[in-house]
C-alpha atoms as a PDB file:
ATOM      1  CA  UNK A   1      -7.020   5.411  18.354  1.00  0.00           C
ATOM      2  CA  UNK A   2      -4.065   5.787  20.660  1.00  0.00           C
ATOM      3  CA  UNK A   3      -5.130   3.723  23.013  1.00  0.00           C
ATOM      4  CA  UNK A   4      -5.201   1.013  20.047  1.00  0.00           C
ATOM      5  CA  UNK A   5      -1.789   2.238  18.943  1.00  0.00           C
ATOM      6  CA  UNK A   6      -0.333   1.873  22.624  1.00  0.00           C
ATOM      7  CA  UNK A   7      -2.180  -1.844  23.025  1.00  0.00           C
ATOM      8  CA  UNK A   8      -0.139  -2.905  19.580  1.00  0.00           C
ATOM      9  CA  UNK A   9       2.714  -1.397  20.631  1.00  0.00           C
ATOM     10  CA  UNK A  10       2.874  -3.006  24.022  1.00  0.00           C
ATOM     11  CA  UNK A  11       1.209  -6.386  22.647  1.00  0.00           C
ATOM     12  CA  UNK A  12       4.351  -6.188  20.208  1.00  0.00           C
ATOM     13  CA  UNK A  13       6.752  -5.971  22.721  1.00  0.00           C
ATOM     14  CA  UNK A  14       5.429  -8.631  24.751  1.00  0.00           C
ATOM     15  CA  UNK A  15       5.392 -10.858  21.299  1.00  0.00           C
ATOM     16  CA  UNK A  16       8.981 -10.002  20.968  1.00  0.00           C
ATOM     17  CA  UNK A  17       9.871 -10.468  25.181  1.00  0.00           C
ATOM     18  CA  UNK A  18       8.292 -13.835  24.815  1.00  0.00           C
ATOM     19  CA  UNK A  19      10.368 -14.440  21.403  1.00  0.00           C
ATOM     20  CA  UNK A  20      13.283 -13.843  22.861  1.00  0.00           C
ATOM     21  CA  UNK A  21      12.440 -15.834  26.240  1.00  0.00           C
ATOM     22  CA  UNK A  22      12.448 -18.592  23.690  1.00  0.00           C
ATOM     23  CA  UNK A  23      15.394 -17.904  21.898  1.00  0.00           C
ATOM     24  CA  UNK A  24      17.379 -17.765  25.223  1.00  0.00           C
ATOM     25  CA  UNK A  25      15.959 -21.317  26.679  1.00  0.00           C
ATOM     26  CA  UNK A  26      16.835 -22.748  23.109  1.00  0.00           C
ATOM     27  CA  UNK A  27      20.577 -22.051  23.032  1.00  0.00           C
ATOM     28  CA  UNK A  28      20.648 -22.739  26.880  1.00  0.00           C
ATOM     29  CA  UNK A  29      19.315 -25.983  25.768  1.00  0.00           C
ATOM     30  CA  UNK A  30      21.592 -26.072  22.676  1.00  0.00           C
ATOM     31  CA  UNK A  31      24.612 -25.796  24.806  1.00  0.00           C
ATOM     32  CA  UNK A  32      23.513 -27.971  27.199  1.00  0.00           C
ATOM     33  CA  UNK A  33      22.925 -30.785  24.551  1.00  0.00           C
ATOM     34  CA  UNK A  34      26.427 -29.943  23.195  1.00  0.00           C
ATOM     35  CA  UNK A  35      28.042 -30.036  26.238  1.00  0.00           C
ATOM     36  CA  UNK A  36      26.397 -33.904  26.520  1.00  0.00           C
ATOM     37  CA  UNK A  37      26.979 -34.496  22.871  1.00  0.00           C
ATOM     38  CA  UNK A  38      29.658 -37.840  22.941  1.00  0.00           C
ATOM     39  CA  UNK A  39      30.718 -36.683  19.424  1.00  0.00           C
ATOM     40  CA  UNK A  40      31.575 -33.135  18.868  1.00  0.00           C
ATOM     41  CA  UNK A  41      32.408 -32.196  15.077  1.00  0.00           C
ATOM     42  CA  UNK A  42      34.998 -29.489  15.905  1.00  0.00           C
ATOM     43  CA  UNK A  43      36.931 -31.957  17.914  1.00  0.00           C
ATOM     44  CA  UNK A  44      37.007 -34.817  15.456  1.00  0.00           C
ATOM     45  CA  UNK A  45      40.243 -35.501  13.678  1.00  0.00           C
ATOM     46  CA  UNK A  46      39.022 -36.483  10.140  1.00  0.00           C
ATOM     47  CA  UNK A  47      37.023 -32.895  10.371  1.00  0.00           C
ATOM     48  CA  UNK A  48      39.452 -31.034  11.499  1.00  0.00           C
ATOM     49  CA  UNK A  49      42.195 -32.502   9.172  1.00  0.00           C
ATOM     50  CA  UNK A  50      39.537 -31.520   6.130  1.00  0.00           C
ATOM     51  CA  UNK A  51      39.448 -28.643   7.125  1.00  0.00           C
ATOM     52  CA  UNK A  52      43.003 -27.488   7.350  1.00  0.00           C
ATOM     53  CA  UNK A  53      43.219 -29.814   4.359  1.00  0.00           C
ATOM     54  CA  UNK A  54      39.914 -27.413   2.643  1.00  0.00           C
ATOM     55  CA  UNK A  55      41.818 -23.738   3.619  1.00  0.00           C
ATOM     56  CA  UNK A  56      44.971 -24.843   2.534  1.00  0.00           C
ATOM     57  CA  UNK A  57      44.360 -25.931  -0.775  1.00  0.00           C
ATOM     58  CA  UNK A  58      42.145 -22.800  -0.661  1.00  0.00           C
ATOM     59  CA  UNK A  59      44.847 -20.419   0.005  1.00  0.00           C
ATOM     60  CA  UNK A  60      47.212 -22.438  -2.530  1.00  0.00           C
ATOM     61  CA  UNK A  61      44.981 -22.493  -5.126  1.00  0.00           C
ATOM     62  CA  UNK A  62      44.440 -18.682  -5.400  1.00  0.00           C
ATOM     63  CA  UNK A  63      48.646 -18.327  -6.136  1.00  0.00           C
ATOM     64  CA  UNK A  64      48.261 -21.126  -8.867  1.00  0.00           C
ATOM     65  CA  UNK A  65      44.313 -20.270 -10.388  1.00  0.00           C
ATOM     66  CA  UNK A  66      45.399 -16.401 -10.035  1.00  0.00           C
ATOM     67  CA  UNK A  67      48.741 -16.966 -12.138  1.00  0.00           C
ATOM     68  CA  UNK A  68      48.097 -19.449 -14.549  1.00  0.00           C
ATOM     69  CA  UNK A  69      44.281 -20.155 -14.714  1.00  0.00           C
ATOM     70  CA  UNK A  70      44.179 -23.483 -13.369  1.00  0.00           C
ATOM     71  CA  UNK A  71      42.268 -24.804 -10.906  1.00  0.00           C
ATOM     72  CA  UNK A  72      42.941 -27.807  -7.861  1.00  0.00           C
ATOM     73  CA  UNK A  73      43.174 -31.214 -10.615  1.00  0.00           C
ATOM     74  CA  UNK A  74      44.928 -29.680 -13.328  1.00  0.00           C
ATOM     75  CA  UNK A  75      47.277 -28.337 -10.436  1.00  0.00           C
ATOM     76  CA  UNK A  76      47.928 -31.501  -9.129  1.00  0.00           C
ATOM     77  CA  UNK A  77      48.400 -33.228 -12.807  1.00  0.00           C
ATOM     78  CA  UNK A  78      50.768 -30.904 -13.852  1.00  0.00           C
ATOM     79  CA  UNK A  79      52.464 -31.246 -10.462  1.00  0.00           C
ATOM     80  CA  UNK A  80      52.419 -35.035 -10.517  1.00  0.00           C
ATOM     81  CA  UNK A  81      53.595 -35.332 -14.368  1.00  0.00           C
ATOM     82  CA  UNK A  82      56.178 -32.666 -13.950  1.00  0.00           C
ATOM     83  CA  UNK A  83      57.757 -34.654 -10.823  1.00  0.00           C
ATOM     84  CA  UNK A  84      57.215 -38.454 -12.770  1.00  0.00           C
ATOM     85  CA  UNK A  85      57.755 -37.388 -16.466  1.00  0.00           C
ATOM     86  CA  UNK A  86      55.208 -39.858 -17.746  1.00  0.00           C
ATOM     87  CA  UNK A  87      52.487 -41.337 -16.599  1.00  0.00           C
ATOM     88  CA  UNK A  88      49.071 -43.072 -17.652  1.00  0.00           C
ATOM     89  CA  UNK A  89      45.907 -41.335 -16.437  1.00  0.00           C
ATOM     90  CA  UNK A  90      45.077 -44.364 -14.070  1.00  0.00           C
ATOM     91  CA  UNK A  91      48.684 -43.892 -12.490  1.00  0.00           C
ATOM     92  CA  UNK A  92      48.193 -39.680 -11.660  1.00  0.00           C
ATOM     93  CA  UNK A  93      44.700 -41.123 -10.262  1.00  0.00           C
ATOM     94  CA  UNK A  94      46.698 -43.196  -8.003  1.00  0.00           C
ATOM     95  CA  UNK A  95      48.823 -41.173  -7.128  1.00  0.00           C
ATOM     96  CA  UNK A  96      46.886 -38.284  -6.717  1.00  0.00           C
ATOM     97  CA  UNK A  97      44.240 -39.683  -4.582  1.00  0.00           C
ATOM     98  CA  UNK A  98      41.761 -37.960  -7.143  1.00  0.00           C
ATOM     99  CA  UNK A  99      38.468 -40.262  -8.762  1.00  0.00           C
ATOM    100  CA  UNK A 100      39.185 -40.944 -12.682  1.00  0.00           C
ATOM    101  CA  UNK A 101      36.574 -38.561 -14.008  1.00  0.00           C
ATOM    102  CA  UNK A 102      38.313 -35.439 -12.118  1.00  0.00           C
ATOM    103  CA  UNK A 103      41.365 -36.983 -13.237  1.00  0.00           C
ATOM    104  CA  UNK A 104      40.441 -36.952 -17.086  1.00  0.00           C
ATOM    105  CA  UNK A 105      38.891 -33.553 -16.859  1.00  0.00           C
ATOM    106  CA  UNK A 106      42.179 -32.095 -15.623  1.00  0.00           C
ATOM    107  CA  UNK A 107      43.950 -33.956 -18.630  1.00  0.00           C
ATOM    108  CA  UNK A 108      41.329 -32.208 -20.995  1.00  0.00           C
ATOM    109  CA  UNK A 109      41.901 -29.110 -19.760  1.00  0.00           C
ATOM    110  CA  UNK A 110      45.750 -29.047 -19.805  1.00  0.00           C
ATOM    111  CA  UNK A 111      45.584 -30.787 -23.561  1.00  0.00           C
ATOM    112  CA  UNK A 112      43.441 -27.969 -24.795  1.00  0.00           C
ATOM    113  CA  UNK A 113      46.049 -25.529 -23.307  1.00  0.00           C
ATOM    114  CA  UNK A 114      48.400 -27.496 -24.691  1.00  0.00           C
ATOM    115  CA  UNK A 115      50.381 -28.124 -21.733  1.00  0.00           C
ATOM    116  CA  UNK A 116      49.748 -32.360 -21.924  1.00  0.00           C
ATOM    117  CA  UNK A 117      50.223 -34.228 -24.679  1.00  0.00           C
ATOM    118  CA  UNK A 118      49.123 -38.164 -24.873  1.00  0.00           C
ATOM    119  CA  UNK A 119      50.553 -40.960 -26.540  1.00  0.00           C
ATOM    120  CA  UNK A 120      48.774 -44.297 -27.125  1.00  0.00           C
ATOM    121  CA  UNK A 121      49.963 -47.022 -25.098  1.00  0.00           C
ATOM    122  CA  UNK A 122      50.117 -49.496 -28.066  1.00  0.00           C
ATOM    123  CA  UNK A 123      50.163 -52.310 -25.522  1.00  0.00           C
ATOM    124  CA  UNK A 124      46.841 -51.456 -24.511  1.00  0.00           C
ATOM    125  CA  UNK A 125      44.683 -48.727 -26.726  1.00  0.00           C
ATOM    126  CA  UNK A 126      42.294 -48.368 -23.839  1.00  0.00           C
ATOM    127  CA  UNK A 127      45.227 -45.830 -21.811  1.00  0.00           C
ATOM    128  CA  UNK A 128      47.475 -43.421 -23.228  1.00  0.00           C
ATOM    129  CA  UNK A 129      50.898 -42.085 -21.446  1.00  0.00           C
ATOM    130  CA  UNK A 130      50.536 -38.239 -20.636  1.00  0.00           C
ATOM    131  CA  UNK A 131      53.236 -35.847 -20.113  1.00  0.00           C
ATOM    132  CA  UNK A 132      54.069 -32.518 -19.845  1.00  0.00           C
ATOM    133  CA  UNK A 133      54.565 -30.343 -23.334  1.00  0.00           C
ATOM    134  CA  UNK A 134      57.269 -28.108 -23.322  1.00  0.00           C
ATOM    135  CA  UNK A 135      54.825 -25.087 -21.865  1.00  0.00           C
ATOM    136  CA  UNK A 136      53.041 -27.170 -19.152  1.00  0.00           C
ATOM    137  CA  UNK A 137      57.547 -27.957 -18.310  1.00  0.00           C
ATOM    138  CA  UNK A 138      57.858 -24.256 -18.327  1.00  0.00           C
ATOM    139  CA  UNK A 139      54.454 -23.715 -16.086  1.00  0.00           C
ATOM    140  CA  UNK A 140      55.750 -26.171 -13.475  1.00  0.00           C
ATOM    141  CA  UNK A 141      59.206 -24.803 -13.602  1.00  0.00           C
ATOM    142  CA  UNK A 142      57.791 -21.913 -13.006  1.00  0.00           C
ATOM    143  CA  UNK A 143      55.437 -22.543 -10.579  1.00  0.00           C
ATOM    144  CA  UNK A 144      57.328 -25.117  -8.683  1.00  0.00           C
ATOM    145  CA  UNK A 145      59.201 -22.033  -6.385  1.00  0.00           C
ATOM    146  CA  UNK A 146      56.196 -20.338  -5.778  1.00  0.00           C
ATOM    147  CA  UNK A 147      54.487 -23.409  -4.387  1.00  0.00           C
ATOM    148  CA  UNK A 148      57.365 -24.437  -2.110  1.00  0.00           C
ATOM    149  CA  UNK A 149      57.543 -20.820  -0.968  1.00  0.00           C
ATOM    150  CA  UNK A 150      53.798 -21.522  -0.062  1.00  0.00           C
ATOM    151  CA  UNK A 151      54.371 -24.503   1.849  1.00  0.00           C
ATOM    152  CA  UNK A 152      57.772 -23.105   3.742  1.00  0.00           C
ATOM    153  CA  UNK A 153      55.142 -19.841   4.967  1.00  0.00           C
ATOM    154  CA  UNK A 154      52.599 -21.992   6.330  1.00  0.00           C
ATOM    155  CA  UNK A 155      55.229 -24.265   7.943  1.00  0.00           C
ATOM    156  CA  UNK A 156      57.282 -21.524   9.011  1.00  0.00           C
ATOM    157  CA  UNK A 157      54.945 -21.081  12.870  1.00  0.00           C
ATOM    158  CA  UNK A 158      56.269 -24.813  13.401  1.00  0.00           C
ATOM    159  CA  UNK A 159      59.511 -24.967  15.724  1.00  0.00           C
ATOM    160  CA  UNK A 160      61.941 -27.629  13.630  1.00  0.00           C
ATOM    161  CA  UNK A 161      61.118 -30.318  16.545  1.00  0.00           C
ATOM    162  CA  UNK A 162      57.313 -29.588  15.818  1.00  0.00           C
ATOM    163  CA  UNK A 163      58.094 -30.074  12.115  1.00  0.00           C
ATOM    164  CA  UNK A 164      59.705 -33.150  12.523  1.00  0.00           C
ATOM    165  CA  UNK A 165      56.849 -34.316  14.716  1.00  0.00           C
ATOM    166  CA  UNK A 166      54.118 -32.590  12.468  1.00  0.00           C
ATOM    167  CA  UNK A 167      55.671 -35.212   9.799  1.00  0.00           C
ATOM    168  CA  UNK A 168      55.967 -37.814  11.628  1.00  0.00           C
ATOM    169  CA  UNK A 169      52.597 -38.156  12.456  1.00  0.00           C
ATOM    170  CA  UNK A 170      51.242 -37.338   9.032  1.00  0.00           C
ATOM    171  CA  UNK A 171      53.108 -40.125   7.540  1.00  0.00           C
ATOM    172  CA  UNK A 172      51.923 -42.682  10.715  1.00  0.00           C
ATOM    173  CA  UNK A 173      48.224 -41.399  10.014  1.00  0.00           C
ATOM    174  CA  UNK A 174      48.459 -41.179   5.812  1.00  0.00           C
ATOM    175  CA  UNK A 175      49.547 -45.212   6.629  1.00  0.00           C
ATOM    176  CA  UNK A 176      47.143 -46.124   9.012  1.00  0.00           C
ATOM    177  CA  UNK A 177      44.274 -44.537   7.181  1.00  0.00           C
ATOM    178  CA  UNK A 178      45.855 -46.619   3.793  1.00  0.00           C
ATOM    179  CA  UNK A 179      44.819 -49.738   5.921  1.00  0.00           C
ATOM    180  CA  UNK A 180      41.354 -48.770   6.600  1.00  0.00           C
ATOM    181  CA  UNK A 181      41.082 -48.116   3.167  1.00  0.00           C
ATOM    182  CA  UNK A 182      41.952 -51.796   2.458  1.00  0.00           C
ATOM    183  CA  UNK A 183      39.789 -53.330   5.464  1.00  0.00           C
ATOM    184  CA  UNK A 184      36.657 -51.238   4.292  1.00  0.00           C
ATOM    185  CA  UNK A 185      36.887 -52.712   0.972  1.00  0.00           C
ATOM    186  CA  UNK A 186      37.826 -56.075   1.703  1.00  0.00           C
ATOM    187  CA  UNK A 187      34.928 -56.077   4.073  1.00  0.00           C
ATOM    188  CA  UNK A 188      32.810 -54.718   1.017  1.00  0.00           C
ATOM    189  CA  UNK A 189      33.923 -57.464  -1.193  1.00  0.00           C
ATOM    190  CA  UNK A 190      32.714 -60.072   1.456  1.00  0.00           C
ATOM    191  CA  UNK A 191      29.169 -58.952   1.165  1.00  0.00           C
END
């Protein structure tokens, strides 16, 4: 019965040498195809700019959800309405870079908590202006320090010259991807 016991046993660890004899020539293989690989995701300037893009809006979010229950759209409607006054829903889309339906589930939200209020565009009954009540004024007051505060913290590792550079570029790639934009669907209206 031992003898059994010791041939498991040793069968076992033979099972697991082999296993792991696999394992190894896998991720020796793994890094040799990623070595090769021509496109490498952590290198890759749209993924990398989504992902600072992802853990900042992360990290801002949890000062704005935390304080005032609201999550990324409604942030950035309140935000866009408190710097514009008035706008229609279409326009905050715009402006926003958000698609219409998160857009008119953020103006929901902040007309339940009465924050918005709309107005009929009596020019055209299909859009309503929106602006800010005098509470969703008071929550962007309000949170309009804490979010620059935000912004000046994660900025604050940047030398000024860095800064100005940082900007630079962001504003030479926000344009340049504003014309692919365009191309892609002016090439999509050709087909």
């Amino acid at each position: 019965m031992n003898s059994a016991r010791s041939g498991a046993a040793d069968s076992a660890m033979g099972n697991q040498r082999a296993i792991e004899g696999e394992c190894s020539d896998l991720a020796a293989e793994a890094a040799t195809l990623s070595e090769q690989a021509p496109l490498k995701l952590e290198q890759f300037l749209p993924y990398q700019l989504n992902v600072v893009a992802n853990l900042v809006s992360q990290a801002l979010s949890s000062v704005y959800s935390r304080r005032y229950g609201i999550g990324v759209p409604e942030w950035r409607v309140l935000v866009t309405l408190g710097q514009y006054g008035v706008m229609t829903a279409k326009a905050v889309g715009a402006h926003t870079h958000m698609h219409k339906t998160k857009v008119s589930r953020a103006v929901a939200l902040l007309e339940t908590r009465r924050l918005l209020a709309r107005r009929a565009n009596r020019e055209d009954m299909r859009e309503a202006f929106l602006s800010l009540t005098a509470a969703g004024r008071a929550m962007y007051e309000e949170l309009a320090p804490h979010a620059l505060d935000f912004a000046r913290r994660l900025t604050e590792i940047l030398s000024p010259s860095d800064r100005d550079a940082f900007n630079r570029a962001l504003r030479q790639l926000t344009a340049r991807s504003t014309q692919l934009v365009a191309k892609a669907q002016d090439g999509e209206d050709d087909e």
